[in-house]
N, C-alpha and C. Protein backbone atom coordinates (compact mmCIF):
# COMPACT_ATOMS: atom_id res chain seq x y z
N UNK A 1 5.90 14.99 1.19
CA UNK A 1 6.78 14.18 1.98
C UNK A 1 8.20 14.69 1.83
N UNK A 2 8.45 14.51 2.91
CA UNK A 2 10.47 14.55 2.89
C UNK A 2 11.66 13.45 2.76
N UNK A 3 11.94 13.31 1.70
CA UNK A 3 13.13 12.32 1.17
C UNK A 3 14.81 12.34 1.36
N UNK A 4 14.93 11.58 2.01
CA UNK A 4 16.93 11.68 1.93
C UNK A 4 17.41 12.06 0.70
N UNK A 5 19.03 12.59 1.21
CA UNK A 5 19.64 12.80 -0.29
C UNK A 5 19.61 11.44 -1.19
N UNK A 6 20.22 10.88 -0.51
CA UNK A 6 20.54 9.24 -0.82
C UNK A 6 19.32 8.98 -2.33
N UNK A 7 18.55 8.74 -1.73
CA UNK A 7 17.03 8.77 -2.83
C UNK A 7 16.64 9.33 -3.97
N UNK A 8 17.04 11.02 -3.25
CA UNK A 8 16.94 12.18 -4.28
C UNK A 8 18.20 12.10 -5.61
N UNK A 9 19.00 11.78 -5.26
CA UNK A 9 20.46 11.61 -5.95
C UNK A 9 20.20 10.51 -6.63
N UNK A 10 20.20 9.75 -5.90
CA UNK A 10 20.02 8.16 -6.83
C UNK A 10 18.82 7.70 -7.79
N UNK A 11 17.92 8.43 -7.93
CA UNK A 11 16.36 8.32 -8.38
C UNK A 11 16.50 9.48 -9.28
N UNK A 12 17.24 11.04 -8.85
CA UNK A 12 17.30 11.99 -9.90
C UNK A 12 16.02 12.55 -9.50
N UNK A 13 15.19 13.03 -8.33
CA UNK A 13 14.49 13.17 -7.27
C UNK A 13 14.41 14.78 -7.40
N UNK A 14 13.87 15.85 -7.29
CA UNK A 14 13.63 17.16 -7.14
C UNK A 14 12.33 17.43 -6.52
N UNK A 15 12.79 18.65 -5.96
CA UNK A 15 11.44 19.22 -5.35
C UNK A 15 10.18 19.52 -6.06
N UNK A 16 9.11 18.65 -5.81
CA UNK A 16 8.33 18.90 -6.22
C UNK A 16 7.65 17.97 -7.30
N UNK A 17 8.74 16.88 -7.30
CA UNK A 17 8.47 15.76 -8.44
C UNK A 17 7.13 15.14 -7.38
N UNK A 18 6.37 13.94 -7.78
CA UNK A 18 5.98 13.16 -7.12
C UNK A 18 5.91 11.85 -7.05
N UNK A 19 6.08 11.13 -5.97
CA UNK A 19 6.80 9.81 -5.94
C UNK A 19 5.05 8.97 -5.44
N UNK A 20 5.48 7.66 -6.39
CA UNK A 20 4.39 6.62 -5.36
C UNK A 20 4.80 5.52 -4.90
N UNK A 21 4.56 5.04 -4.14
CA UNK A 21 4.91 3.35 -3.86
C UNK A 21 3.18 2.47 -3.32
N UNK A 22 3.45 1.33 -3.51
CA UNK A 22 2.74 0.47 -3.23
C UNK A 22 2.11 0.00 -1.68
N UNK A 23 0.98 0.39 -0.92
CA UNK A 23 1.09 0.36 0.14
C UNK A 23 -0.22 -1.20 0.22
N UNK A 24 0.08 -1.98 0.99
CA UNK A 24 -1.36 -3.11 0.72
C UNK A 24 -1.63 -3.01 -0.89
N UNK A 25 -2.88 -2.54 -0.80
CA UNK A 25 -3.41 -2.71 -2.20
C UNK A 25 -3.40 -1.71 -2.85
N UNK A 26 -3.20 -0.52 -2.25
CA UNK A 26 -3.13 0.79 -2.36
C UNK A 26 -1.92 1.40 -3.12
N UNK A 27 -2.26 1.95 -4.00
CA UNK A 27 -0.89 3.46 -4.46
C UNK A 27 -0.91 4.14 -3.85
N UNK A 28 0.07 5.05 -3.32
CA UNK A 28 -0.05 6.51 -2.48
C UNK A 28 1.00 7.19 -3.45
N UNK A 29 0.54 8.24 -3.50
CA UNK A 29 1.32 9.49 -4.46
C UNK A 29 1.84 10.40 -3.66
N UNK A 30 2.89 10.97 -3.21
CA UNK A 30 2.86 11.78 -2.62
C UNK A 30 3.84 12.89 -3.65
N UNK A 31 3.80 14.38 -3.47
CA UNK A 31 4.83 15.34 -3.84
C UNK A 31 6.01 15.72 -2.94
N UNK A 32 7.11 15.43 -3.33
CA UNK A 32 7.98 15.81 -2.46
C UNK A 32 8.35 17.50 -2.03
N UNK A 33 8.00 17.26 -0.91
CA UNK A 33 8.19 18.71 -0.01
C UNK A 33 9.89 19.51 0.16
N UNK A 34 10.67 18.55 0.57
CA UNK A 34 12.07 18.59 1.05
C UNK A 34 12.58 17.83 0.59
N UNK A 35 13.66 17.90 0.49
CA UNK A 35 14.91 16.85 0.50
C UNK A 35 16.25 17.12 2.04
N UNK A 36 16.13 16.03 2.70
CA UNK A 36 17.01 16.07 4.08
C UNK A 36 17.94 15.26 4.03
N UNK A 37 19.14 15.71 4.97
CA UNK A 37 20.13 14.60 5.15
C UNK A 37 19.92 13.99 5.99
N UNK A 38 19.71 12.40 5.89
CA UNK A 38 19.40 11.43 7.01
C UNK A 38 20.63 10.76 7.35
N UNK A 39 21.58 11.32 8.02
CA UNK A 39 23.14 10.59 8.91
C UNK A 39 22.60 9.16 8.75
N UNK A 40 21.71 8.77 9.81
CA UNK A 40 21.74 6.83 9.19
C UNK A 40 21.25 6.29 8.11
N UNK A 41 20.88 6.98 7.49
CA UNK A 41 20.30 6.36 5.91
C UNK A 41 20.85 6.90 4.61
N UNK A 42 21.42 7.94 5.17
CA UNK A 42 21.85 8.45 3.63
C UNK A 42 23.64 7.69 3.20
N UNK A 43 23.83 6.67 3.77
CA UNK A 43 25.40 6.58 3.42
C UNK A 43 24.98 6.06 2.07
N UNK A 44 26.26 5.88 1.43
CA UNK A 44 26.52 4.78 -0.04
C UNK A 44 26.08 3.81 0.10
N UNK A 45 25.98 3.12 1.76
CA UNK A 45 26.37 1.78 1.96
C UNK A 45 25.08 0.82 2.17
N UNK A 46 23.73 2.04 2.66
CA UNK A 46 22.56 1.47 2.81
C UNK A 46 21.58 0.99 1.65
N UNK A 47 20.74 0.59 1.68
CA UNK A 47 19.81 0.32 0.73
C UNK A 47 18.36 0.69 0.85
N UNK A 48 18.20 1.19 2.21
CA UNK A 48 16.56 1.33 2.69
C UNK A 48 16.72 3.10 2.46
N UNK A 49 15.79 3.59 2.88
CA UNK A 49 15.30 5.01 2.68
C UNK A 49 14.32 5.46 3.38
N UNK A 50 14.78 6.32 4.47
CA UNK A 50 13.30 7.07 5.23
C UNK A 50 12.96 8.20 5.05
N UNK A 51 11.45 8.09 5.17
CA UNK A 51 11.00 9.46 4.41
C UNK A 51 9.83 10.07 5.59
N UNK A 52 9.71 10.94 5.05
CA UNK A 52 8.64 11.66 6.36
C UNK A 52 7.94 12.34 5.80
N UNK A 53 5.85 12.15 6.07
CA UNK A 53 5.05 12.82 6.15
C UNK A 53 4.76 13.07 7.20
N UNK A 54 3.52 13.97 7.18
CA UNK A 54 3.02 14.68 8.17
C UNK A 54 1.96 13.48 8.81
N UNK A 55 1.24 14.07 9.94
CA UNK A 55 -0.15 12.65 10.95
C UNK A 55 -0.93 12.67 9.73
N UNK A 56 -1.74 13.70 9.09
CA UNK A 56 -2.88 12.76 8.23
C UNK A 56 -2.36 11.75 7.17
N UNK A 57 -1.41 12.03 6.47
CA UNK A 57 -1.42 11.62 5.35
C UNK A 57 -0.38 10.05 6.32
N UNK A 58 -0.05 10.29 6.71
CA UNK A 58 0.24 8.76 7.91
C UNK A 58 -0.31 7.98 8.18
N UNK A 59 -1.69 8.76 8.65
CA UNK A 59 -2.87 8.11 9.15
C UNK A 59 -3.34 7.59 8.04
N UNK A 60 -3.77 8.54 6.84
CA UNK A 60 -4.41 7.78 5.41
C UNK A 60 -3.78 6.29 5.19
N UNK A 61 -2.32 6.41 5.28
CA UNK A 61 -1.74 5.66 5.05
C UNK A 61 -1.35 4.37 6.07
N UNK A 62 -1.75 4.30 7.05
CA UNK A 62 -1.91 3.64 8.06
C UNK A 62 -3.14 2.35 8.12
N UNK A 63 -4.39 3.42 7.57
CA UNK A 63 -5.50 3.25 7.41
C UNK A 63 -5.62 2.04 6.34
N UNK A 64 -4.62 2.21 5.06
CA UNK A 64 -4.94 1.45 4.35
C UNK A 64 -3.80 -0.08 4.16
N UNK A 65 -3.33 -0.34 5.89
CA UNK A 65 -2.33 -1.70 5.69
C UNK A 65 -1.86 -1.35 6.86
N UNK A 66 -1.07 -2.78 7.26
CA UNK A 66 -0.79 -2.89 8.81
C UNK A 66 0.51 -1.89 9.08
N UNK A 67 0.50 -0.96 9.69
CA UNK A 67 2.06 0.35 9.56
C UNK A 67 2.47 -0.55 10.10
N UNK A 68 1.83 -0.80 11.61
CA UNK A 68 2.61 -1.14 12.74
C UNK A 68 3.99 -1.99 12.50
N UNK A 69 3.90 -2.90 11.34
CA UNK A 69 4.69 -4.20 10.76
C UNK A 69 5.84 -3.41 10.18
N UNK A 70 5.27 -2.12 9.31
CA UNK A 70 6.02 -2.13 8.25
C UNK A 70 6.42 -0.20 7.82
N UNK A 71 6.56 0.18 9.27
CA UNK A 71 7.52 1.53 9.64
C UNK A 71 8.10 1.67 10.63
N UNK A 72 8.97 2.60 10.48
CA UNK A 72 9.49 3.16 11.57
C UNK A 72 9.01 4.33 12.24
N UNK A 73 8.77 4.43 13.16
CA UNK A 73 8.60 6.05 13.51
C UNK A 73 9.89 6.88 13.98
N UNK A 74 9.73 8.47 13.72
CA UNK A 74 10.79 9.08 14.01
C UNK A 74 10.45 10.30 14.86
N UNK A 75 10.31 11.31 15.57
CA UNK A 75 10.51 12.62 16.14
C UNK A 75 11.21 13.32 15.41
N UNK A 76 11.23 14.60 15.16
CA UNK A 76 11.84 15.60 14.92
C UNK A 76 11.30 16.85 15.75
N UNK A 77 11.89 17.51 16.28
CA UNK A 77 11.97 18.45 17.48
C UNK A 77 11.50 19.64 16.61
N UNK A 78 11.12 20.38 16.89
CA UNK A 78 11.70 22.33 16.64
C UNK A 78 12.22 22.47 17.19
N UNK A 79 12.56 22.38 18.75
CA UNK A 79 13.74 22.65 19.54
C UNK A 79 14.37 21.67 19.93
N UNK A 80 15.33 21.55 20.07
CA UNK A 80 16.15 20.36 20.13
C UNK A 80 16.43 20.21 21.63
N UNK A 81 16.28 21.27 22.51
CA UNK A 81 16.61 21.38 23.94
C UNK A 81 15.49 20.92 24.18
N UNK A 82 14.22 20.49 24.03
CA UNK A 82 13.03 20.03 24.29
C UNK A 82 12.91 18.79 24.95
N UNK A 83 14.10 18.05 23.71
CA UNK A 83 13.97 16.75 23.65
C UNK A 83 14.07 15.84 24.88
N UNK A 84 14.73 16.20 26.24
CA UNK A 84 14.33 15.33 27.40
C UNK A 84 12.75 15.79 28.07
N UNK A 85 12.74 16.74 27.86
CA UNK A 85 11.20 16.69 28.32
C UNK A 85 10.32 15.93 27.34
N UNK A 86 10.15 16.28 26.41
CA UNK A 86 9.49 14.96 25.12
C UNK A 86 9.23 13.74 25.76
N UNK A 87 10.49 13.36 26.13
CA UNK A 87 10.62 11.54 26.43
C UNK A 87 10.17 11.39 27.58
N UNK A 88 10.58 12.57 28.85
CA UNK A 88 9.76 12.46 29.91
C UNK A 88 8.53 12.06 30.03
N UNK A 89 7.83 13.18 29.28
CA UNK A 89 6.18 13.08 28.74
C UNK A 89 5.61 11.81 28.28
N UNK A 90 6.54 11.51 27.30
CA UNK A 90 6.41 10.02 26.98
C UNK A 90 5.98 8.98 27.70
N UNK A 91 6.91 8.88 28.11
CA UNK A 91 7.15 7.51 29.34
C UNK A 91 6.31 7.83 30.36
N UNK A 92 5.85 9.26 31.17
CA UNK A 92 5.23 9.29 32.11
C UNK A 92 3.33 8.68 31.21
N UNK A 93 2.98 9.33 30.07
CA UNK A 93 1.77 9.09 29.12
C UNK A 93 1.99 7.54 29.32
N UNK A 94 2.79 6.70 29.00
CA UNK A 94 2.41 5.02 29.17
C UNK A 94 3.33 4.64 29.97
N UNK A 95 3.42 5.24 31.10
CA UNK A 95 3.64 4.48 32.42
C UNK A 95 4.88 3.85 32.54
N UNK A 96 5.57 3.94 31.85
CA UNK A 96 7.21 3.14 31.51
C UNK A 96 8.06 3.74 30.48
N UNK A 97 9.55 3.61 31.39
CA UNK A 97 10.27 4.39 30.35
C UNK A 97 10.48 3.76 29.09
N UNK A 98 11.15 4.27 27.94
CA UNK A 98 11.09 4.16 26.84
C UNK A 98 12.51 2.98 26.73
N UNK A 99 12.11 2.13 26.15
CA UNK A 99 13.86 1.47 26.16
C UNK A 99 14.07 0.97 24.89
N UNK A 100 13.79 1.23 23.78
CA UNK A 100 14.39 1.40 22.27
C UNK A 100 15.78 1.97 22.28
N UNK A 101 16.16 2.06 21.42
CA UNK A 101 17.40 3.31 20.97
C UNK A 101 16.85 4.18 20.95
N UNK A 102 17.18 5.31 21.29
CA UNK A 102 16.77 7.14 20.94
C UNK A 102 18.44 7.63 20.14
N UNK A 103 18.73 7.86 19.82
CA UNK A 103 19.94 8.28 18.21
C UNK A 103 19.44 9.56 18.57
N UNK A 104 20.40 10.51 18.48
CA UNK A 104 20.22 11.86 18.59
C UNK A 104 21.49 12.58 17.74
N UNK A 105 21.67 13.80 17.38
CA UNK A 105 22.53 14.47 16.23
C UNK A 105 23.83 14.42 16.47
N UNK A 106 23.85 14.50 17.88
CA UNK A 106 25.46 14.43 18.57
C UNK A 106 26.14 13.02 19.05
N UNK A 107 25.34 11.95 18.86
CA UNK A 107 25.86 10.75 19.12
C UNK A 107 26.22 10.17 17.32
N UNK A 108 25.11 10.57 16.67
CA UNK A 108 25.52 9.46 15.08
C UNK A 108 26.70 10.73 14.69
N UNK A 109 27.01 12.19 15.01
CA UNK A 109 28.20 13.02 14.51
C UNK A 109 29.33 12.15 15.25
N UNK A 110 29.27 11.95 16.78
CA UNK A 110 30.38 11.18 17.20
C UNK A 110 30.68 10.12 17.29
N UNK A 111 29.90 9.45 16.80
CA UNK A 111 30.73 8.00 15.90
C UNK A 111 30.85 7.99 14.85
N UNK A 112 30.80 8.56 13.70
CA UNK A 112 31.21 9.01 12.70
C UNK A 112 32.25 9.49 12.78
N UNK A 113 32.75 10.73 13.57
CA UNK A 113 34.25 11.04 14.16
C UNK A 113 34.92 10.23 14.19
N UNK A 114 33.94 9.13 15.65
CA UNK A 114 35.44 8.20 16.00
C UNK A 114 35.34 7.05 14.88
N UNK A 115 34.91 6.37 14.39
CA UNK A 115 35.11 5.33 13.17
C UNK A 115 36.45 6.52 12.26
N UNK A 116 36.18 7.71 11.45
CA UNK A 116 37.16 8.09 10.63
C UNK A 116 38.12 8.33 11.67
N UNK A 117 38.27 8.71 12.57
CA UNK A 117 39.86 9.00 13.53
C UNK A 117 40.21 7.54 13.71
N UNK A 118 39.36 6.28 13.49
CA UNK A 118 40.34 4.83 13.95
C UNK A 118 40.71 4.58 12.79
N UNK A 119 40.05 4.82 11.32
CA UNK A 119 40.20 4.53 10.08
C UNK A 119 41.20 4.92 9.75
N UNK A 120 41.30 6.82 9.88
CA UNK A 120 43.10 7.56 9.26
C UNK A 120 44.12 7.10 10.37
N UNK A 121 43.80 6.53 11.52
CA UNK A 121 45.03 5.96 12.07
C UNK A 121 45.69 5.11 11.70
N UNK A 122 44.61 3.87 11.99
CA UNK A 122 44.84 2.63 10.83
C UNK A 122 45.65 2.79 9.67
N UNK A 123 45.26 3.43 8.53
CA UNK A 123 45.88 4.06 7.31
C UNK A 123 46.94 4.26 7.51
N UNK A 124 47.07 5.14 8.56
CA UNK A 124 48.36 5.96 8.73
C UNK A 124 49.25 4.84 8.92
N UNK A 125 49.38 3.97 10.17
CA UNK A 125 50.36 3.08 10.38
C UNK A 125 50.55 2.40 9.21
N UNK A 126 49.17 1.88 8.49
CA UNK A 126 49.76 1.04 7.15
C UNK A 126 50.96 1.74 6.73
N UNK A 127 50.73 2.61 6.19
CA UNK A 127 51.55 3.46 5.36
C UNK A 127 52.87 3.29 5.58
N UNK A 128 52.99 3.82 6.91
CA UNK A 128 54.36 3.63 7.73
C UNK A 128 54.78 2.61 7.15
N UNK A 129 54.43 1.64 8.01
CA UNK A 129 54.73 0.27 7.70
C UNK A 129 55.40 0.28 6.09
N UNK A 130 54.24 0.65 5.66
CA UNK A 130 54.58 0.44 3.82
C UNK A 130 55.76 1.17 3.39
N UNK A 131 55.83 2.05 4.44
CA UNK A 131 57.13 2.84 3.62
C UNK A 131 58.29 2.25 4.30
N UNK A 132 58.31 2.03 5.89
CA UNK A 132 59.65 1.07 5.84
C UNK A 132 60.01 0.20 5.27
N UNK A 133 59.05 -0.49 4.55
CA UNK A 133 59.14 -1.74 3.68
C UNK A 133 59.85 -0.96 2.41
N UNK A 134 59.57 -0.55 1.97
CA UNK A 134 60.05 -0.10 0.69
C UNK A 134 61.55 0.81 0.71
N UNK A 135 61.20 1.81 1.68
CA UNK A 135 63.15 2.23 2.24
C UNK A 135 63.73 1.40 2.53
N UNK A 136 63.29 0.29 3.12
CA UNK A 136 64.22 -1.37 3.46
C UNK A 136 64.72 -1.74 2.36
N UNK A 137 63.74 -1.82 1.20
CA UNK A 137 63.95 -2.38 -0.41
C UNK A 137 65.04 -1.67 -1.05
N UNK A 138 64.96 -0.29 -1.24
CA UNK A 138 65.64 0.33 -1.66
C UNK A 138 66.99 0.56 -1.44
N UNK A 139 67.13 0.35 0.14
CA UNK A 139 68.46 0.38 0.86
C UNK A 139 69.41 -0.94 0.56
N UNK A 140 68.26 -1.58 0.49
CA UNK A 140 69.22 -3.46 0.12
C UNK A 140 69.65 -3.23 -1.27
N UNK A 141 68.72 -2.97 -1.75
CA UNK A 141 69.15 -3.13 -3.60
C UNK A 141 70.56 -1.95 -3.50
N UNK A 142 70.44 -0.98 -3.30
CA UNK A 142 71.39 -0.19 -3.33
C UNK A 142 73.03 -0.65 -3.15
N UNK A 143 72.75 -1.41 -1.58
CA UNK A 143 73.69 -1.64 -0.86
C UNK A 143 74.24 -2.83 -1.60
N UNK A 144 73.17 -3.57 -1.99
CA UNK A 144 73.99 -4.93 -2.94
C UNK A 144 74.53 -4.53 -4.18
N UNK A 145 74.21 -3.54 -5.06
CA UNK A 145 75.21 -3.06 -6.30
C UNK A 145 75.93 -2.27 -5.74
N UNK A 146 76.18 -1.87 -4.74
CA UNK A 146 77.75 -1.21 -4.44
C UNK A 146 78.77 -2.62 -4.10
N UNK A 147 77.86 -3.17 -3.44
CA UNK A 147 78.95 -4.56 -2.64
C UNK A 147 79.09 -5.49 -4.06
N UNK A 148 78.36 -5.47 -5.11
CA UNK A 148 78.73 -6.80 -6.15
C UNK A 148 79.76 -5.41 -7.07
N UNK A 149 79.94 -4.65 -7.35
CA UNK A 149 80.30 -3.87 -7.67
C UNK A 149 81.77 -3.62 -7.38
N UNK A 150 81.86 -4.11 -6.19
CA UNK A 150 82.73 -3.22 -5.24
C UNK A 150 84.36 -3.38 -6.21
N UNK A 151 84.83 -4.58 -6.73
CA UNK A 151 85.91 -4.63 -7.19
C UNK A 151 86.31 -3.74 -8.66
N UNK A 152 85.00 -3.26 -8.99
CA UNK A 152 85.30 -2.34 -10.25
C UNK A 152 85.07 -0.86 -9.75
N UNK A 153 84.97 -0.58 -8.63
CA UNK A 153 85.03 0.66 -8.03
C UNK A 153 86.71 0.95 -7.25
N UNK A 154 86.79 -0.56 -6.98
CA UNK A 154 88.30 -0.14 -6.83
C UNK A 154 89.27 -0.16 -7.76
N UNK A 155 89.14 -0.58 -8.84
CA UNK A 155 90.70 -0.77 -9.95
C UNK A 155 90.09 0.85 -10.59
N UNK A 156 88.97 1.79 -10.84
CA UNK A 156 88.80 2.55 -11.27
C UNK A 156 89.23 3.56 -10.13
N UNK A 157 89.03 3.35 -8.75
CA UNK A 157 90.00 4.73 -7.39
C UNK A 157 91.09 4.38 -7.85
N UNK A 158 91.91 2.80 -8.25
CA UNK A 158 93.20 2.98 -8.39
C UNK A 158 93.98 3.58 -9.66
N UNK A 159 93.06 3.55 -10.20
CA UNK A 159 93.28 3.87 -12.04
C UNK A 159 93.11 5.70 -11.57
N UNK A 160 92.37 6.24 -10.83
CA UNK A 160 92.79 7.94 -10.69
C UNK A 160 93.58 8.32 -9.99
């Protein structure tokens, strides 16, 4: 099977270890094949983990508890230019188009973009902000010990 970093990192996970989990009544063992980066699963922020075997060992595993309830399915291409004919095929095989989400490499890269380009903007203005606040601070304090000041700055110009 193939495991996210997320998993591999956090578990201390290597190629070739082998992992089981609890399926129905069943253990399944599997050896890990790969380790992949999964864009929606691998953040800090998630808690779930998808992993990928191949049809038999799916099927074994299918075989022994209801999947349907309790996976996701995924595609992975060899060619990635494929992929509208795929879905074509699809939808024409059961008669109706597909209307799930389909997530593809260039949509989860470009919102990822745009979330960090609204995030360092955001930031950025804080900042601003934060720093006029504080050149404001600095300028007052300044300006008020020259002005409480001011009469011992003059008997000392008049004293040179």
């Amino acid at each position: 099977m193939w495991i996210p970093t997320s998993l591999a990192r956090s578990k201390s996970i290597r190629l070739g270890d082998r992992i089981g989990f609890q399926w129905g009544d069943e253990t399944f063992s599997y050896r890990v094949a790969g380790i992949v980066v999964d864009l929606p699963f691998s953040q800090p922020f998630t808690v779930t983990a998808r992993i990928w075997m191949n049809a038999s060992d799916y099927a074994r595993l299918a075989a022994a508890g209801d999947a349907r309830e309790k996976a996701m399915m995924g595609i992975r291409f060899a060619d990635a230019a494929d992929e509208p004919a795929h879905w074509a095929h699809f939808a024409a095989h059961f008669g109706t188009p597909f209307l799930e989400t389909v997530t593809d490499f260039a949509g989860l890269t470009s919102f990822y973009y745009m979330i960090g380009t609204v995030l360092s903007l955001l930031m950025t203005a804080m900042s601003l902000v934060m720093l006029a606040i504080a050149l404001h601070a600095v300028g007052f304090t300044i300006s008020d010990t020259i002005l409480s000041r001011y009469r011992t700055i003059g008997i000392c110009r008049s004293l040179a």
